[in-house]
N, C-alpha and C. Protein backbone atom coordinates (compact mmCIF):
# COMPACT_ATOMS: atom_id res chain seq x y z
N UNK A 1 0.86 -1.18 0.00
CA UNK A 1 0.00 0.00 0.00
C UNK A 1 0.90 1.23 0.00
N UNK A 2 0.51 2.36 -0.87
CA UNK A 2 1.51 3.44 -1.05
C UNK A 2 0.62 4.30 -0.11
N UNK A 3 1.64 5.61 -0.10
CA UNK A 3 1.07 6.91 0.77
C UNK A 3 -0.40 7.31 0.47
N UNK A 4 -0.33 7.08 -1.09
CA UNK A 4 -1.72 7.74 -1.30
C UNK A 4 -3.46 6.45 -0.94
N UNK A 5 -2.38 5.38 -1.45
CA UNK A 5 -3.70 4.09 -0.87
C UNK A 5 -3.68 4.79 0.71
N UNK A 6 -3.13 4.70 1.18
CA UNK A 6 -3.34 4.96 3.01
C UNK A 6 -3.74 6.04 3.14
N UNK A 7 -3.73 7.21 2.42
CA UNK A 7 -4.63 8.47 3.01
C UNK A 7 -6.26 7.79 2.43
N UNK A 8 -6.22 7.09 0.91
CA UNK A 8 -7.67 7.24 0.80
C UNK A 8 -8.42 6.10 1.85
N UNK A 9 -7.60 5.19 2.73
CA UNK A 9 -7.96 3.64 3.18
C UNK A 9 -8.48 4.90 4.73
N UNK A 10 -7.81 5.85 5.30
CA UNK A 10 -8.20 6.60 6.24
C UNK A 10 -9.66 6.97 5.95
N UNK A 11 -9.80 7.73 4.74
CA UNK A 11 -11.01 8.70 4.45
C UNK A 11 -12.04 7.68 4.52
N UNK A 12 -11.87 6.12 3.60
CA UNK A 12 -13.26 5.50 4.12
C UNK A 12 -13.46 4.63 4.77
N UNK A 13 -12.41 4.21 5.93
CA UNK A 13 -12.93 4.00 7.28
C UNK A 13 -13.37 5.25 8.36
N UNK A 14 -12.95 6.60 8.13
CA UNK A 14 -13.29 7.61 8.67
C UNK A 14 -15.34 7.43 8.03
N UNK A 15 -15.04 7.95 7.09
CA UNK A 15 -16.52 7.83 7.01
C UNK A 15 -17.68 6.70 6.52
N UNK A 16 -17.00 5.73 6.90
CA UNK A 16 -17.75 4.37 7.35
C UNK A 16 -18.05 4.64 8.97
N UNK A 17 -17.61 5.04 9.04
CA UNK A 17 -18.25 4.97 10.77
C UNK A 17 -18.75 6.36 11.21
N UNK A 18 -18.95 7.15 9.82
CA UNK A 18 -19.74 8.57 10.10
C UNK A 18 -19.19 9.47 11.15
N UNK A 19 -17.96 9.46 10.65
CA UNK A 19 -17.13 10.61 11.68
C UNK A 19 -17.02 11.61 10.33
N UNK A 20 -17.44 13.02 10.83
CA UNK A 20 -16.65 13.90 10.20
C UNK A 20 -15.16 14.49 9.99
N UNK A 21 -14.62 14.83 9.29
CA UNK A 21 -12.87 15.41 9.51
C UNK A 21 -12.69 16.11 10.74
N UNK A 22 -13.54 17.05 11.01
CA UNK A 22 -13.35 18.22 11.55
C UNK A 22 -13.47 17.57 12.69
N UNK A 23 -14.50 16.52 13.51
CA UNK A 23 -14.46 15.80 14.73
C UNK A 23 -13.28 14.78 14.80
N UNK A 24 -12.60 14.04 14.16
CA UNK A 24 -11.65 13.64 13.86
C UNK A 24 -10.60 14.52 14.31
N UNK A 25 -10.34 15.28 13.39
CA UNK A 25 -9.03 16.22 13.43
C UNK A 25 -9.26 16.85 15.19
N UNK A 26 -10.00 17.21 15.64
CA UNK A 26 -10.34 17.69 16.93
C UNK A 26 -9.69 17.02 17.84
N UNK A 27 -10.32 16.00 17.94
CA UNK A 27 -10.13 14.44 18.78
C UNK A 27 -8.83 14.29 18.87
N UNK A 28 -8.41 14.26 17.65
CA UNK A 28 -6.66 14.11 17.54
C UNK A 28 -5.55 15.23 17.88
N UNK A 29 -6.25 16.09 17.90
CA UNK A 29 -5.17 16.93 18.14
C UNK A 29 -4.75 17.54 16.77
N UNK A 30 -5.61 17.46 15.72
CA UNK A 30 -4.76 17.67 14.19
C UNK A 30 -5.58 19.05 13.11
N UNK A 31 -4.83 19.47 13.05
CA UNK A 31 -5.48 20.93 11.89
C UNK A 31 -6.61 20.05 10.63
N UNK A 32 -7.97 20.19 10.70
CA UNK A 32 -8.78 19.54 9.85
C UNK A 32 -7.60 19.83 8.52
N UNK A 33 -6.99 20.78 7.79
CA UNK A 33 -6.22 20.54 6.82
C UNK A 33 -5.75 19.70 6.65
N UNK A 34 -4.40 19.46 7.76
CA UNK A 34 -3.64 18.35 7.70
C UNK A 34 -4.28 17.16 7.64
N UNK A 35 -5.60 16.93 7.99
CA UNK A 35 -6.01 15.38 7.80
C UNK A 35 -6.80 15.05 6.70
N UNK A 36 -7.11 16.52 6.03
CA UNK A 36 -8.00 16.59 4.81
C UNK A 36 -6.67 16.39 3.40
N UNK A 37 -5.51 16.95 3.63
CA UNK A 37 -4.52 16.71 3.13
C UNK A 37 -3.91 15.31 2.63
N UNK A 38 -3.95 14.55 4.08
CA UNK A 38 -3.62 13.35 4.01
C UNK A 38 -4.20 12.51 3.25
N UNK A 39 -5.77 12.69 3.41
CA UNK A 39 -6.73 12.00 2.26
C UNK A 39 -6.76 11.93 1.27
N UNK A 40 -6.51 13.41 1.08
CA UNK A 40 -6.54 13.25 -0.63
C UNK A 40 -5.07 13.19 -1.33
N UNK A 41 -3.93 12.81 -0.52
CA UNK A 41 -2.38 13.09 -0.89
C UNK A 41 -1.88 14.06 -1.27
N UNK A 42 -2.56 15.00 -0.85
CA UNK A 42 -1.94 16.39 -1.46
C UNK A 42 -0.51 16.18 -0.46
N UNK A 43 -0.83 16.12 1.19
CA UNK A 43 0.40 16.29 2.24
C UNK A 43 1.24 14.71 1.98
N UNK A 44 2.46 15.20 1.94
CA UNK A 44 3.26 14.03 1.64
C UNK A 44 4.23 13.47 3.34
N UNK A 45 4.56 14.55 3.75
CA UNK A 45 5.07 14.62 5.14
C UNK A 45 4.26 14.25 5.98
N UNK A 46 3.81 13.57 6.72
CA UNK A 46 2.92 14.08 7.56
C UNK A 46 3.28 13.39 8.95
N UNK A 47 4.24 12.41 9.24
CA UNK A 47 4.64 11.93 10.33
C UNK A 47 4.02 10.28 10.59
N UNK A 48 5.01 9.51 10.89
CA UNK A 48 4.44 8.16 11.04
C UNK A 48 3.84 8.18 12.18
N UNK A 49 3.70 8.86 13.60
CA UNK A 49 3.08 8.69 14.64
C UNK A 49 1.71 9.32 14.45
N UNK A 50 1.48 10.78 13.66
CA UNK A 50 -0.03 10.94 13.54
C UNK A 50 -0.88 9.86 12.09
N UNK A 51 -0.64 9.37 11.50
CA UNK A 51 -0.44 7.82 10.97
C UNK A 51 -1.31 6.88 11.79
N UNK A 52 -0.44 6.65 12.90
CA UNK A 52 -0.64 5.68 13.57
C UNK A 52 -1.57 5.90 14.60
N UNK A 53 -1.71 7.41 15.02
CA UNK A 53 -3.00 7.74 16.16
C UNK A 53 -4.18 7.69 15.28
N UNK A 54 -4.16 8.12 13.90
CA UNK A 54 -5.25 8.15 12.54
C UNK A 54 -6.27 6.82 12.66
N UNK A 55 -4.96 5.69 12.76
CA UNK A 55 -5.74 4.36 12.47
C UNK A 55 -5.96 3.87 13.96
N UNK A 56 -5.10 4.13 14.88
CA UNK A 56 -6.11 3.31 15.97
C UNK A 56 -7.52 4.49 16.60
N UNK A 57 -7.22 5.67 15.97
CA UNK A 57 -8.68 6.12 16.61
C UNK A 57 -10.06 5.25 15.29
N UNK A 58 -9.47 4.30 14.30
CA UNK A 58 -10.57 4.44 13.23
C UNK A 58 -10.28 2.46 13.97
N UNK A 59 -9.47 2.11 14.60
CA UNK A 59 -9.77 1.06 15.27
C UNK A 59 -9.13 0.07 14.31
N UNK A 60 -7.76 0.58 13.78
CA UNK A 60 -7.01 -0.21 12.93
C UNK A 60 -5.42 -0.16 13.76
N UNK A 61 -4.53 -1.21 12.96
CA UNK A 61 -3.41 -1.23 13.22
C UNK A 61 -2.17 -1.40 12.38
N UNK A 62 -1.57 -0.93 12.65
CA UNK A 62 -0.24 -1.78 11.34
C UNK A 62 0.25 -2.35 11.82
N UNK A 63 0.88 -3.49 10.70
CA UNK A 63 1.44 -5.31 11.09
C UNK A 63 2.32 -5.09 10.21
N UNK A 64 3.76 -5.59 10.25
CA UNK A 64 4.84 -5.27 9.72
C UNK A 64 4.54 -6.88 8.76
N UNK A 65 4.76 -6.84 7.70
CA UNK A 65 5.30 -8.49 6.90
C UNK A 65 5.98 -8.19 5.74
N UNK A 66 6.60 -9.39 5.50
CA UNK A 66 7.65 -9.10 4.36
C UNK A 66 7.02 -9.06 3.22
N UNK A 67 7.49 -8.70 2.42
CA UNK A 67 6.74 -8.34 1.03
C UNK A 67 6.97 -9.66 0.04
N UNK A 68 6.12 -9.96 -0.40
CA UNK A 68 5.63 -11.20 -1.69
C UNK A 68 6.89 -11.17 -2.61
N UNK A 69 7.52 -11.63 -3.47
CA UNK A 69 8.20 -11.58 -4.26
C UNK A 69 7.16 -11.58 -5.94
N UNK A 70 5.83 -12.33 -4.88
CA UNK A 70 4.76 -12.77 -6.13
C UNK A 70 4.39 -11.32 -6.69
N UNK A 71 4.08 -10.65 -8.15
CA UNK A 71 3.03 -9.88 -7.89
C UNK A 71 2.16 -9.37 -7.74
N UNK A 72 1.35 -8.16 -7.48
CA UNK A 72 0.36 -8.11 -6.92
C UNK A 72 -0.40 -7.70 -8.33
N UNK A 73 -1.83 -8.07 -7.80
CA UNK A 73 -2.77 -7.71 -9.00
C UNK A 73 -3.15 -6.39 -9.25
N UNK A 74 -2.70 -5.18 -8.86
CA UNK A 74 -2.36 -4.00 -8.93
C UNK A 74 -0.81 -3.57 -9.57
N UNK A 75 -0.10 -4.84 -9.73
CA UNK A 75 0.90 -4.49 -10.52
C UNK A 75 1.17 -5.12 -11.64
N UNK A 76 0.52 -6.16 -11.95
CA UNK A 76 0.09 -6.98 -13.06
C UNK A 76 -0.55 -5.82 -13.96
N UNK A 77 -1.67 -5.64 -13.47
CA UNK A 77 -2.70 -4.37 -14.10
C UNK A 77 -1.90 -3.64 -15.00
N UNK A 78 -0.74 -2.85 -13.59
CA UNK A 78 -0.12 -1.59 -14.15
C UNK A 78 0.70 -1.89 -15.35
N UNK A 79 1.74 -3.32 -15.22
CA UNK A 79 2.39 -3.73 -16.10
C UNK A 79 1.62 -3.92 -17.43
N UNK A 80 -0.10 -4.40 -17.07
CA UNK A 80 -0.47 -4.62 -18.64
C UNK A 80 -0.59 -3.26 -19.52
N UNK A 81 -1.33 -2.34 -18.19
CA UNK A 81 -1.22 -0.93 -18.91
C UNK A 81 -0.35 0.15 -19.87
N UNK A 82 0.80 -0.42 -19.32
CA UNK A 82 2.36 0.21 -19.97
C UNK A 82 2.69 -0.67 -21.21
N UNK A 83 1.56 -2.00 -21.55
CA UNK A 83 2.49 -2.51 -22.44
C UNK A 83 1.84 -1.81 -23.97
């Protein structure tokens, strides 16, 4: 998953559970920008610890694993696309 899959994987577990940004960003401690940013990838910086307060307030976690050598069907895709 790249930066930008993970801002949009935020936005719709954020509003799967009918939280607004602005109550969000509150809660957290975070400028509604900066988290409206994150969503849509405009902010590229944004810190691995507000990241990580993002997903356990949306009741997620990150799990470290090694990466597939297989590839993924998002890169199959891309590869057919370029040909």
């Amino acid at each position: 998953m790249d930066f930008q899959a993970l801002g949009q994987f935020v936005k719709n577990a954020r509003k799967a559970r009918g939280i607004r940004q602005q109550q969000m960003a509150d809660d957290l401690g975070l400028a509604r920008a900066t988290l409206s940013g994150f969503e849509s990838g405009r902010v590229a910086d944004i810190g691995l610890r507000k990241v990580l307060k993002m997903l356990e307030y949306l009741h997620y976690e990150v799990t470290p694993h090694a990466v597939s050598r297989l590839p993924t069907f998002e890169s199959l895709l891309a590869e057919r696309d370029d040909v």
